[in-house]
N, C-alpha and C. Protein backbone atom coordinates (compact mmCIF):
# COMPACT_ATOMS: atom_id res chain seq x y z
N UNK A 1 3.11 -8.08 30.04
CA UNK A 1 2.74 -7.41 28.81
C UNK A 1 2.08 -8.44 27.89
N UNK A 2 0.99 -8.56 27.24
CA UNK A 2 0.49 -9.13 26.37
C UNK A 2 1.03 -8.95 25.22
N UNK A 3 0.38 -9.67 24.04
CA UNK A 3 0.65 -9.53 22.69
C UNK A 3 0.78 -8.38 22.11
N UNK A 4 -0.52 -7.56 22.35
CA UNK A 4 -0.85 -6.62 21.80
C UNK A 4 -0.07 -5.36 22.16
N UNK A 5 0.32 -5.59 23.61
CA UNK A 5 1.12 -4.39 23.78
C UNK A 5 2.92 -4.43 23.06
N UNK A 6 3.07 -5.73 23.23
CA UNK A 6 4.32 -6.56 22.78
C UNK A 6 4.56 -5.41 21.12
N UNK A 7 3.64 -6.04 20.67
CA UNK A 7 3.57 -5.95 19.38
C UNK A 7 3.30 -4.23 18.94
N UNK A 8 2.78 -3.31 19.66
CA UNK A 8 2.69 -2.42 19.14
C UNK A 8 3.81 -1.69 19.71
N UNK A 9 4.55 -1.95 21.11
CA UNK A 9 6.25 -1.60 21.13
C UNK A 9 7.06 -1.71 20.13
N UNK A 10 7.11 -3.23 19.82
CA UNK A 10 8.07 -3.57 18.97
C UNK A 10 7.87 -2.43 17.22
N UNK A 11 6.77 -2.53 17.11
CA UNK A 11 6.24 -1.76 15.53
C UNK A 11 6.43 -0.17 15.85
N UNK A 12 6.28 0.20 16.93
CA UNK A 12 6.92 1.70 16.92
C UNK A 12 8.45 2.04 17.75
N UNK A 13 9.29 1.10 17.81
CA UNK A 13 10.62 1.23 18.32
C UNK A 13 11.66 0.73 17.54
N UNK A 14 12.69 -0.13 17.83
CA UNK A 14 13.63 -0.94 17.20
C UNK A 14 12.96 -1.12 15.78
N UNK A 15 12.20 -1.93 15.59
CA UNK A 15 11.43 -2.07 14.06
C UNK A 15 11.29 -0.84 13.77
N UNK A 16 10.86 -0.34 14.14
CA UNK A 16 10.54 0.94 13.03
C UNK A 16 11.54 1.79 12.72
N UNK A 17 12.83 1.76 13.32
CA UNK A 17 14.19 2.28 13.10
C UNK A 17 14.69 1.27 11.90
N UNK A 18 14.57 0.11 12.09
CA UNK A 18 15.53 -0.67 11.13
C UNK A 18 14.77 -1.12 9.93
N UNK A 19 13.49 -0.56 9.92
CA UNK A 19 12.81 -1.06 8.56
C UNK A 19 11.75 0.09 8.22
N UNK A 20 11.85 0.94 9.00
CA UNK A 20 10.88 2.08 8.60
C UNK A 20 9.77 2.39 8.55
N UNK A 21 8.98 3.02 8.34
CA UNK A 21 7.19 3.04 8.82
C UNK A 21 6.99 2.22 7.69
N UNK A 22 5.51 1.71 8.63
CA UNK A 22 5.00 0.71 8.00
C UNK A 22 4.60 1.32 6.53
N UNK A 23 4.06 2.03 6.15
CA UNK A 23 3.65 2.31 4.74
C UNK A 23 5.15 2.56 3.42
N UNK A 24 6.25 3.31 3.62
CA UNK A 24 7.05 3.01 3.04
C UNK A 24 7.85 1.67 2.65
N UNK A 25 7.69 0.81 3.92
CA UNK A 25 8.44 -0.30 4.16
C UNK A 25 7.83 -1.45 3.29
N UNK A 26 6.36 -1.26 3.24
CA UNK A 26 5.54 -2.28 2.59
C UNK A 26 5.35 -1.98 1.07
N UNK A 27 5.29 -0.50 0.68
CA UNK A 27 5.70 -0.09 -0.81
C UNK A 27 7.09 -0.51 -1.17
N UNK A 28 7.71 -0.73 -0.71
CA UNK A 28 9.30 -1.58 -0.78
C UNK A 28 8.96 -2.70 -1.51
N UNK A 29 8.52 -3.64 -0.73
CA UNK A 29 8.37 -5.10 -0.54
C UNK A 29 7.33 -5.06 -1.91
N UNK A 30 5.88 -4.46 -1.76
CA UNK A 30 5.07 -4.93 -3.10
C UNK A 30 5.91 -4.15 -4.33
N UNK A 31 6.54 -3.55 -4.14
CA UNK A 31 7.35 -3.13 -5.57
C UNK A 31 8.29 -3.88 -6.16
N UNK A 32 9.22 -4.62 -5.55
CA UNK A 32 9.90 -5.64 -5.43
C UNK A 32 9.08 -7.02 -5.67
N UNK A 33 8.09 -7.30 -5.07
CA UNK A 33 7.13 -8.52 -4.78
C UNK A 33 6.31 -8.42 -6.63
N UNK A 34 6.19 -7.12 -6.69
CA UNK A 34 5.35 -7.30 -8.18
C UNK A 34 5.77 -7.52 -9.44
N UNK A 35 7.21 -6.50 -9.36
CA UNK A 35 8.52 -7.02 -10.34
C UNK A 35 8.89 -8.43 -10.62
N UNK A 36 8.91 -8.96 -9.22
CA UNK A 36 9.13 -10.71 -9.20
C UNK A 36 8.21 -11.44 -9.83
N UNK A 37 7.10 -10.90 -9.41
CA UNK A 37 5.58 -11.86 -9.96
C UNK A 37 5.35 -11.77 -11.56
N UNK A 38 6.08 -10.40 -12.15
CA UNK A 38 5.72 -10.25 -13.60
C UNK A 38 6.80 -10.73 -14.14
N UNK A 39 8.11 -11.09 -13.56
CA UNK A 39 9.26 -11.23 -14.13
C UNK A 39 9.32 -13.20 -14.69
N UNK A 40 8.23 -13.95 -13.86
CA UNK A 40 8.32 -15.30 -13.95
C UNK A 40 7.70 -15.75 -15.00
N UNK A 41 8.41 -17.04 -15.60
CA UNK A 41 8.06 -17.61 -16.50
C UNK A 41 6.60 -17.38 -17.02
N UNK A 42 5.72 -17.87 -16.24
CA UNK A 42 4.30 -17.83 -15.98
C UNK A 42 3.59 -16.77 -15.25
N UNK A 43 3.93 -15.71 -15.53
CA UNK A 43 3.60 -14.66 -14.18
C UNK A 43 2.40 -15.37 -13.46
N UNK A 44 0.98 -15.56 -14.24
CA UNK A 44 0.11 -15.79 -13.33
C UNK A 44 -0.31 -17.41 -12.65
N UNK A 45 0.68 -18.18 -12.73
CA UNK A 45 1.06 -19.13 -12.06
C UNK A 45 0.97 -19.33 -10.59
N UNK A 46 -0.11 -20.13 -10.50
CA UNK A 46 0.16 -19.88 -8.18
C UNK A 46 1.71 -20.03 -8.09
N UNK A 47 1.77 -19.26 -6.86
CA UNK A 47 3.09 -19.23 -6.42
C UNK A 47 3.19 -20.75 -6.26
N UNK A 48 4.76 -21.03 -6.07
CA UNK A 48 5.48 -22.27 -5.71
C UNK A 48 6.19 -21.84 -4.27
N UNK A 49 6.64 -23.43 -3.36
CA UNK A 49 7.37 -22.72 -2.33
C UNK A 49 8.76 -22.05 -2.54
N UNK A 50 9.60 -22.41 -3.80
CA UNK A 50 10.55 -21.70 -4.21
C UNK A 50 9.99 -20.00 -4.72
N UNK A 51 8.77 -19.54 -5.50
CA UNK A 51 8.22 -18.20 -5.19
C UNK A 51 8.16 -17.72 -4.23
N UNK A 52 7.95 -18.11 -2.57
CA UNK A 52 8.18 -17.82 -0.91
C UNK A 52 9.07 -17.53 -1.22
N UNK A 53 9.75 -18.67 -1.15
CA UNK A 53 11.35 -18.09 -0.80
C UNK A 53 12.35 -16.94 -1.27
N UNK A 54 12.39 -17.01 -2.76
CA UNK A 54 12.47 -16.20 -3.13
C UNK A 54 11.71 -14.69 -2.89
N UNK A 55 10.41 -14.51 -2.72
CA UNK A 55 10.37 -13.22 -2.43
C UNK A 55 10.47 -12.88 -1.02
N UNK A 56 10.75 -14.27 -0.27
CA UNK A 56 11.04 -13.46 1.51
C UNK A 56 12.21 -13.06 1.33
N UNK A 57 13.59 -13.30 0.09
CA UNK A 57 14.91 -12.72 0.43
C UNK A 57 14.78 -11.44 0.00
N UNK A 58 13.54 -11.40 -1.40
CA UNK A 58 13.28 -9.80 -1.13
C UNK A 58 12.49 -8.91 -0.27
N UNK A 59 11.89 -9.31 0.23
CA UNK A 59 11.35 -8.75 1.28
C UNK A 59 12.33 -8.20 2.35
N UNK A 60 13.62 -8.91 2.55
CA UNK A 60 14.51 -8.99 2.94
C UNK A 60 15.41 -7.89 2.86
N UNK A 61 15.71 -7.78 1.13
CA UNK A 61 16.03 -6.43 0.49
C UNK A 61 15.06 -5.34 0.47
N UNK A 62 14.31 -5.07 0.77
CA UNK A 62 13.06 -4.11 1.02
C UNK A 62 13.69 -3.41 1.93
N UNK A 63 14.21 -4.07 3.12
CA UNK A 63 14.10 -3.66 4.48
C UNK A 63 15.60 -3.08 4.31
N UNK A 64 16.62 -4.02 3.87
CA UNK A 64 17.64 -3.45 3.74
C UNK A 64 18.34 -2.31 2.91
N UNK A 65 17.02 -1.76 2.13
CA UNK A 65 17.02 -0.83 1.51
C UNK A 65 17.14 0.79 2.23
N UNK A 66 16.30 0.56 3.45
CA UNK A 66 16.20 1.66 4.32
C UNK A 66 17.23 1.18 5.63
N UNK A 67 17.46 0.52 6.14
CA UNK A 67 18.83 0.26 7.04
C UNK A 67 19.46 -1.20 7.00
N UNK A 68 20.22 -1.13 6.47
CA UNK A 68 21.24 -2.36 6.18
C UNK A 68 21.50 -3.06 8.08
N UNK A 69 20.89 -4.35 8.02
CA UNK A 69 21.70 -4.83 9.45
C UNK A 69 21.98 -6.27 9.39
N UNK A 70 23.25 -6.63 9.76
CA UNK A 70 23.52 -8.18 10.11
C UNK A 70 22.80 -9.12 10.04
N UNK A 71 21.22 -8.63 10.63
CA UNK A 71 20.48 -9.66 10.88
C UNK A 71 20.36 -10.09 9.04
N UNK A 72 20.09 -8.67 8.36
CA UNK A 72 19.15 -8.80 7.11
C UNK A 72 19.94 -10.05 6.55
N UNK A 73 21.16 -9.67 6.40
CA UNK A 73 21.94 -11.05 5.80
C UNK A 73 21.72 -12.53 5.86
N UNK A 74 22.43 -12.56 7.26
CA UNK A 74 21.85 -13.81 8.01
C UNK A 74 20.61 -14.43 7.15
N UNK A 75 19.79 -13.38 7.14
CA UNK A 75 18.39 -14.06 6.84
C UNK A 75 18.43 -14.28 5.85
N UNK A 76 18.88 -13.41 4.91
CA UNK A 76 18.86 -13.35 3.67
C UNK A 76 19.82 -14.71 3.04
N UNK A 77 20.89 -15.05 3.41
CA UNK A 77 21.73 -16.27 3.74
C UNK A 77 21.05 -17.56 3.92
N UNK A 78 19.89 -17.13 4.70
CA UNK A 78 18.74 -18.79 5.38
C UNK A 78 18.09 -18.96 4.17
N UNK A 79 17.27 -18.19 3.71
CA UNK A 79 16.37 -17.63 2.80
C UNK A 79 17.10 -18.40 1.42
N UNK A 80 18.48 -17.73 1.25
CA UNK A 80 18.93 -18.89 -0.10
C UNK A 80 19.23 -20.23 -0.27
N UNK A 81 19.34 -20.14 1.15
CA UNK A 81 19.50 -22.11 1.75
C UNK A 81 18.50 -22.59 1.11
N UNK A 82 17.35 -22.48 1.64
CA UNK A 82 16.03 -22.83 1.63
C UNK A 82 15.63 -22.67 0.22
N UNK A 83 16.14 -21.68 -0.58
CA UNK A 83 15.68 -21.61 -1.96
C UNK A 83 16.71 -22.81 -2.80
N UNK A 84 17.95 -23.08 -2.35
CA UNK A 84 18.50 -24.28 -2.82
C UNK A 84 17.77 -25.27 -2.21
N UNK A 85 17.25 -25.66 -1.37
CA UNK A 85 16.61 -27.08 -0.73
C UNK A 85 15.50 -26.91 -1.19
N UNK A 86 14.57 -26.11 -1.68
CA UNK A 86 13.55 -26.46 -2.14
C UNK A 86 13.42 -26.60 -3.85
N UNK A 87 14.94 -26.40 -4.24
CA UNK A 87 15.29 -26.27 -5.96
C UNK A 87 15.70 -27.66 -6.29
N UNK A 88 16.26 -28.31 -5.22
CA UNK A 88 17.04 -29.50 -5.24
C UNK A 88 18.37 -29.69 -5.46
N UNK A 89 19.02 -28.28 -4.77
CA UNK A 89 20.51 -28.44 -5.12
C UNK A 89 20.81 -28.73 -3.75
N UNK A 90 20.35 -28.73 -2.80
CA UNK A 90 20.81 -29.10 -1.03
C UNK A 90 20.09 -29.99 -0.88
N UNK A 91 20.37 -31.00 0.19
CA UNK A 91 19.27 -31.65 0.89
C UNK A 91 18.72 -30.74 1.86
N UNK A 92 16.97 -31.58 2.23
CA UNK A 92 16.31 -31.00 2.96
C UNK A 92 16.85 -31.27 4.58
């Protein structure tokens, strides 16, 4: 199986059960993603890698909005690591 077939299994099976069609799933995320962007000090500030991070844990919550799973945590768990190591409260 190539990429392409890989990839368009995965986007209409398991994924699309645990995070939902692509068009709801991504109105999630930029609704969430835009709230964040207007909510910062500087809204129109280039992002920082602590801005990543922070909006991949929401992106995170996007998904877990439409089915809550183990994984989301986990990630969501990595995701704050990484937002402390790049804040300077962890080492890298």
């Amino acid at each position: 199986m190539n990429v392409l077939e890989t990839a368009m299994e995965i986007t209409s099976g398991a994924r699309r059960e645990d995070y939902d069609r692509a068009t709801p799933n991504h109105v999630r995320i930029a609704r969430l993603w835009n709230a964040y962007l207007e909510s910062r000090a500087v809204p129109d500030a280039a992002l920082s890698p602590l801005d990543v991070s922070h909006m991949m844990i929401l992106l995170k919550l996007a998904r877990a909005c439409h089915r809550p799973t183990p994984d989301t945590y986990v990630d969501i768990a990595g995701y704050a690591r990484i937002s402390a190591q790049i804040a300077g409260f962890e080492p890298e």
